[in-house]
Protein backbone atom coordinates (compact mmCIF):
# COMPACT_ATOMS: atom_id res chain seq x y z
CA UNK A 1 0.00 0.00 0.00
CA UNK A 2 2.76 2.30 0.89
CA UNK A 3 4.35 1.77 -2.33
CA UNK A 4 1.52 2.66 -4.42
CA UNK A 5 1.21 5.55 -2.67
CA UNK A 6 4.47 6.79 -3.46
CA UNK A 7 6.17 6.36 -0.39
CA UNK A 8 9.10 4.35 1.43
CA UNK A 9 7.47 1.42 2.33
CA UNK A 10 10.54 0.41 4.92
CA UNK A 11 10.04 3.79 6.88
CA UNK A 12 6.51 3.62 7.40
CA UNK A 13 6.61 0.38 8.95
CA UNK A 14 9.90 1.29 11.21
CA UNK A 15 7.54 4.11 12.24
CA UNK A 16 4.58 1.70 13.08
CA UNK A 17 6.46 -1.00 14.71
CA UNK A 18 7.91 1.66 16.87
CA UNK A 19 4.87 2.36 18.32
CA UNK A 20 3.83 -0.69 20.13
CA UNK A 21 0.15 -0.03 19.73
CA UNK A 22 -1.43 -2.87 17.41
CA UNK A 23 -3.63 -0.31 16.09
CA UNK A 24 -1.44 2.00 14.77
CA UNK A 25 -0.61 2.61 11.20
CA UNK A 26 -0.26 4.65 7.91
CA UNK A 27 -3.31 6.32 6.58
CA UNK A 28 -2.37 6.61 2.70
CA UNK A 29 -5.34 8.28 1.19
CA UNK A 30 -4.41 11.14 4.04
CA UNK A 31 -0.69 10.30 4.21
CA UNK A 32 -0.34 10.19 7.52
CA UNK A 33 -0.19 7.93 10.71
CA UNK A 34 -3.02 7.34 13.15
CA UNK A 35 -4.97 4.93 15.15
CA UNK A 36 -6.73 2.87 12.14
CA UNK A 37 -9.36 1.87 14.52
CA UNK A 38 -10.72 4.93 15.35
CA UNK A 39 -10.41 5.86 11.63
CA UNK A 40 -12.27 2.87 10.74
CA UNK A 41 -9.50 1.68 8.57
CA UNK A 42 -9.61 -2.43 8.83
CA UNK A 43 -9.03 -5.39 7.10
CA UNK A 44 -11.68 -8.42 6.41
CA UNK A 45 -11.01 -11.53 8.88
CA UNK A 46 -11.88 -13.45 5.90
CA UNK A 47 -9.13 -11.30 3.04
CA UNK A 48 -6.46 -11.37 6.38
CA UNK A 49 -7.05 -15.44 6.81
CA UNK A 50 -7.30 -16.08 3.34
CA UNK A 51 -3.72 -14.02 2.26
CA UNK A 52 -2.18 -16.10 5.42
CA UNK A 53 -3.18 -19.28 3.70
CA UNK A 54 -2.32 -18.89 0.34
CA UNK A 55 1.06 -17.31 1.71
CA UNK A 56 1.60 -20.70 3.77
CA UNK A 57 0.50 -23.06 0.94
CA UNK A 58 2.97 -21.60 -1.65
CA UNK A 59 5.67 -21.51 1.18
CA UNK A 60 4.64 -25.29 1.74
CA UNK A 61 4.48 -25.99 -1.93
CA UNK A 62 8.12 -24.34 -2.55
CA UNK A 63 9.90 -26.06 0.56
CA UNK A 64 8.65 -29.26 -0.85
CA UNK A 65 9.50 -29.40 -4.26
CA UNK A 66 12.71 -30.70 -5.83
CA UNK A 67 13.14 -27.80 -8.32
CA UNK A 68 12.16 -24.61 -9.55
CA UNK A 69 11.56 -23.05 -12.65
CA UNK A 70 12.00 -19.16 -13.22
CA UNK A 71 13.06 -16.96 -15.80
CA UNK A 72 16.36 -15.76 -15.00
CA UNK A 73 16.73 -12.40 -17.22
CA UNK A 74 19.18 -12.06 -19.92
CA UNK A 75 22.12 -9.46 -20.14
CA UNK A 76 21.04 -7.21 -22.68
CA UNK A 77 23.92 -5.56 -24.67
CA UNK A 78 24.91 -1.60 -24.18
CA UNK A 79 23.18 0.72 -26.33
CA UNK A 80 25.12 2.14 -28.84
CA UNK A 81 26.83 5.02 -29.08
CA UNK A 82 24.85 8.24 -30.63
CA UNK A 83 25.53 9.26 -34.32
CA UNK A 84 28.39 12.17 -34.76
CA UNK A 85 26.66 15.96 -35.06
CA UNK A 86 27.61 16.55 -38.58
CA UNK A 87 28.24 19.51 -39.13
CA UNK A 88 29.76 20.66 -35.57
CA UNK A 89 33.29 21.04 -34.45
């Protein structure tokens, strides 16, 4: 979420997990922090559960299998070098 909004997400959670409250957080449609609770700002037991579950399964799935298959990117070459200004010295 923070990254969508623009911002650093690394700072705003240092900021939040300084804070010891398990309500607090980053309002990003008012960019700033408060106490999402009072601001109504929650998340669905059911979208929470259901992230936590498909996050386990694919961990489960990956510590399980005997090999992977990604697409590892290839170098691509240097541009090349612009054309002279003819004309110009």
């Amino acid at each position: 979420i923070a990254k969508n909004a623009g911002v650093e997400g690394s700072l705003i959670v240092e900021k939040i997990k300084s804070k010891k409250s398990t309500t607090f957080g980053y309002d990003a449609a008012k960019d700033e922090y408060t106490d999402m609770m009072e601001r109504g700002i929650t998340d669905p037991t059911k979208v929470t559960r259901s992230a936590i579950q498909n996050a386990a399964s694919v961990a489960a799935m990956v510590l399980t299998t005997e090999s992977l298959v990604t697409d590892i990117p290839q170098p691509e070459p240097a541009a090349a070098a612009p054309g002279g200004m003819g004309g110009m010295y």
